[in-house]
Protein backbone atom coordinates (compact mmCIF):
# COMPACT_ATOMS: atom_id res chain seq x y z
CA UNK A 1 1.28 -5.55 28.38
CA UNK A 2 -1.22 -3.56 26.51
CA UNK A 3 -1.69 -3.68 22.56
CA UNK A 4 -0.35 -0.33 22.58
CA UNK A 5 3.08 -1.09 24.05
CA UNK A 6 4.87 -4.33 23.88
CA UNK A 7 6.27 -5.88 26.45
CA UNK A 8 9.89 -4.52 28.09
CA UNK A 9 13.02 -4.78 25.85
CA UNK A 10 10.46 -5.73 22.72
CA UNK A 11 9.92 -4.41 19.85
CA UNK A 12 7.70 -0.81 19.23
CA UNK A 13 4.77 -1.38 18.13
CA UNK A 14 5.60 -0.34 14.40
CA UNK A 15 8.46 -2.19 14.55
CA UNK A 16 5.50 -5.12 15.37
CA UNK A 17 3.23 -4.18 12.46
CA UNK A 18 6.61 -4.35 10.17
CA UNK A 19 7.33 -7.82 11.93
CA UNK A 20 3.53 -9.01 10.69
CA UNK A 21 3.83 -7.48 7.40
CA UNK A 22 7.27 -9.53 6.61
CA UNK A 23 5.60 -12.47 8.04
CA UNK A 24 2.27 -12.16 5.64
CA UNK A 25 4.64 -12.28 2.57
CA UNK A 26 3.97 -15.86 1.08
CA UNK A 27 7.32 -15.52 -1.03
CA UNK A 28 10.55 -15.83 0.07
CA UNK A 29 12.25 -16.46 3.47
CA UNK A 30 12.57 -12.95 5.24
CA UNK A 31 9.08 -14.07 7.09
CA UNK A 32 11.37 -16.73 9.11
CA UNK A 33 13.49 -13.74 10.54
CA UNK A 34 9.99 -12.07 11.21
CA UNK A 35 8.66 -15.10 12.74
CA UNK A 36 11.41 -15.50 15.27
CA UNK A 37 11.26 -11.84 15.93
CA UNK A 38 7.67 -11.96 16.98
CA UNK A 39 7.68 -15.42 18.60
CA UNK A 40 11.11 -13.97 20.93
CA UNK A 41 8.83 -10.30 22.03
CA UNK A 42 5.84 -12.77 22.79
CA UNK A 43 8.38 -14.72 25.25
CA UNK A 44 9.10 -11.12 26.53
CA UNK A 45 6.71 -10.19 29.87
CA UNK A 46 8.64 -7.64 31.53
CA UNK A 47 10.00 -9.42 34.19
CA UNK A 48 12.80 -11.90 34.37
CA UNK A 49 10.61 -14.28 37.10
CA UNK A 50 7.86 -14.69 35.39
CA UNK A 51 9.45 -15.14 31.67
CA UNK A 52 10.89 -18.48 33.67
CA UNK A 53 7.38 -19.29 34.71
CA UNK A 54 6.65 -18.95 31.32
CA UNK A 55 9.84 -21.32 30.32
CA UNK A 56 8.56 -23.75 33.01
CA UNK A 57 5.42 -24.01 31.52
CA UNK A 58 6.44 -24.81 28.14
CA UNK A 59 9.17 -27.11 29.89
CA UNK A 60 6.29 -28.85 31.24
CA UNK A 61 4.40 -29.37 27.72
CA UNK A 62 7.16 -30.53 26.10
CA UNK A 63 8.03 -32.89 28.65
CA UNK A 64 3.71 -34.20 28.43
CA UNK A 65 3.01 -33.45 31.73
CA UNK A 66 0.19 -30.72 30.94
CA UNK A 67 -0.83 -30.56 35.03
CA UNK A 68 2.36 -29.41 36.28
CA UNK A 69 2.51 -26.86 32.99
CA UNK A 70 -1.46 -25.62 34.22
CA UNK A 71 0.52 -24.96 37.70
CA UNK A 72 3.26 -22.94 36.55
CA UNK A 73 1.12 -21.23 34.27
CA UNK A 74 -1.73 -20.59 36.36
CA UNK A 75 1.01 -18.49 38.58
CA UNK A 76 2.23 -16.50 35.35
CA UNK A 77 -1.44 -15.45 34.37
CA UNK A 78 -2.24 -14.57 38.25
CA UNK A 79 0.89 -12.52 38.06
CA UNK A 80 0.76 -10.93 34.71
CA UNK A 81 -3.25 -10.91 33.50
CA UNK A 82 -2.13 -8.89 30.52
CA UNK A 83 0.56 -11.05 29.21
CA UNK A 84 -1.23 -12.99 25.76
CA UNK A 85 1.61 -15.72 25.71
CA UNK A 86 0.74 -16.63 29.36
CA UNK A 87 -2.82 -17.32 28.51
CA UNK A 88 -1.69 -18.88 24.76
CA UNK A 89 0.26 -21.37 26.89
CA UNK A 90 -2.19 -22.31 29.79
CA UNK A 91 -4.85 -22.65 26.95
CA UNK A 92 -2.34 -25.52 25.20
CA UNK A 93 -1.68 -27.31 28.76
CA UNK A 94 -5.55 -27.12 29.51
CA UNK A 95 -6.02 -28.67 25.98
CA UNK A 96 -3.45 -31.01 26.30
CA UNK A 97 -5.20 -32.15 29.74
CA UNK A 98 -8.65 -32.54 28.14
CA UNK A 99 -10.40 -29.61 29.36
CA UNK A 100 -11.25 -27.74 26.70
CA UNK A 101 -13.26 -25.42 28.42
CA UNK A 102 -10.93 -23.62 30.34
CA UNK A 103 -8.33 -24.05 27.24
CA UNK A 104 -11.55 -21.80 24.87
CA UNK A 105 -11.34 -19.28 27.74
CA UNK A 106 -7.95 -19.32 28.14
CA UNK A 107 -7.34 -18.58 24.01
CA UNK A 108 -10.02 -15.96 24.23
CA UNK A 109 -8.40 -14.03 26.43
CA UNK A 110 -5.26 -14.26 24.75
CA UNK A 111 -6.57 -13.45 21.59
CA UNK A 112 -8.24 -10.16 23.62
CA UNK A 113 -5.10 -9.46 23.93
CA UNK A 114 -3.06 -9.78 20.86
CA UNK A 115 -5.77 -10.52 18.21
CA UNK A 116 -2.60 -11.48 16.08
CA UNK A 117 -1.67 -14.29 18.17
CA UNK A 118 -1.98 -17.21 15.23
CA UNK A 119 -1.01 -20.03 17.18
CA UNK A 120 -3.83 -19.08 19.32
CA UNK A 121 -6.31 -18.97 16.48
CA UNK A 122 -5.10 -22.34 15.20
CA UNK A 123 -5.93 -24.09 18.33
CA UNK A 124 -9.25 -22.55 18.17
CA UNK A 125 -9.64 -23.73 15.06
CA UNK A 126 -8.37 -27.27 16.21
CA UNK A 127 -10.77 -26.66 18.91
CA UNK A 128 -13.74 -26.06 17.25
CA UNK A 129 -12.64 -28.86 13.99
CA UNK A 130 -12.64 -31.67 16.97
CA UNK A 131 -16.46 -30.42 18.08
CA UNK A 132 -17.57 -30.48 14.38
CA UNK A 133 -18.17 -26.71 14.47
CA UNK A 134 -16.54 -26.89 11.02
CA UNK A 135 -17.44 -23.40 9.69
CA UNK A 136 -15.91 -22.01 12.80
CA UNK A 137 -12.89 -24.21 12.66
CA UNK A 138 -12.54 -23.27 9.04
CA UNK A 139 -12.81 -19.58 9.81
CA UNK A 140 -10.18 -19.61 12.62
CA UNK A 141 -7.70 -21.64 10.37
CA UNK A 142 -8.18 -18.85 7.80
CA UNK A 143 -7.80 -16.27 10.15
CA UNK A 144 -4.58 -17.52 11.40
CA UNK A 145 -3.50 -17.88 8.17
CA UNK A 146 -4.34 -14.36 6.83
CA UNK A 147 -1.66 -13.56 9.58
CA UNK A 148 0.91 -15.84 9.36
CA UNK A 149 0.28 -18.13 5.94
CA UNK A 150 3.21 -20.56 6.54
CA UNK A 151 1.51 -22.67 8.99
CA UNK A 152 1.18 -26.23 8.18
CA UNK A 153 -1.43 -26.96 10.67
CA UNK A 154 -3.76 -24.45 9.59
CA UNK A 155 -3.19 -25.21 5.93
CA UNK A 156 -4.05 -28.77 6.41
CA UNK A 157 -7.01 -27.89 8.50
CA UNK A 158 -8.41 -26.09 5.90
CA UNK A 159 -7.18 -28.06 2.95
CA UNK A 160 -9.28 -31.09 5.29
CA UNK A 161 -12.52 -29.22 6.04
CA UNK A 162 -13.05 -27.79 2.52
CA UNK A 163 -12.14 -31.28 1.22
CA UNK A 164 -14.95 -32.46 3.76
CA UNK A 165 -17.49 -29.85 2.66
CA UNK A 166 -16.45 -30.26 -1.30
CA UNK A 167 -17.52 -34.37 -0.25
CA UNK A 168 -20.93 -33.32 0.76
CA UNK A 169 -21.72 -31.22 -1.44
CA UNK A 170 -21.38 -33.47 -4.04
């Protein structure tokens, strides 16, 4: 997958763009549709074998066991280096495993790329909020939200920074 051409059976790539612009709408509900839309081509590699390596990973997170999610991962990305979600998701089981630098390399190659990936940038900013780079953090929870602004973990990671930086100030 390049960011030229989604990923087999997803959408075009204007039909992408439209996808983002419904989701940047802060009124109304279409940006759920939009949101599903994107999240479902995302899931999409190309190939049927490694979309269940990808389902095996997440399996694996939701179940807490972030080492066996690293493993199935780790495959996917050796199998499909251009595939964003692959590297999204081995950057949340590193995280989830406590090594958060191979989780900072994994989400900066996914946001290489698909530099729209928000659930990437909200880690980062997660990342960076539980190092106290707070100007950073803050920065990557905007960014994320200038893409997709009905995040509630980004929202309250900025409403808690700027509260923090509004308390020194003072």
């Amino acid at each position: 997958m390049t960011l030229s051409a989604p990923p087999l059976g997803a959408q075009t790539a204007d039909e992408m763009d439209a996808l983002f612009a419904e989701l940047a709408e802060p009124e109304g509900d279409a940006w759920m549709r939009a949101q599903s839309d994107i999240e479902r081509a995302w899931s999409r590699s190309g190939s049927a074998s490694l979309d269940f390596l990808l389902m095996r990973g997440e399996a694996a997170l939701d179940a807490g066991d972030a080492l066996a999610a690293v493993g199935h991962l780790t495959a996917l990305t050796e199998n499909a280096p251009d595939f964003a979600s692959g590297w999204a998701a081995r950057a949340v089981a590193f995280f989830m495993a406590g090594q958060t630098g191979p989780a900072a390399e994994d989400l900066a190659r996914a946001l290489a790329l698909e530099p729209r990936h928000w659930p990437s940038l909200t880690l980062l900013g997660s990342m960076l909020e539980d190092t106290g780079d707070t100007a950073r953090a803050l920065e990557a929870y905007r960014a994320s939200l200038a893409i997709n602004p009905h995040q509630e973990d980004a929202e309250d990671g900025v409403t808690r920074l700027t509260t923090a930086q509004a308390g020194q100030g003072a």
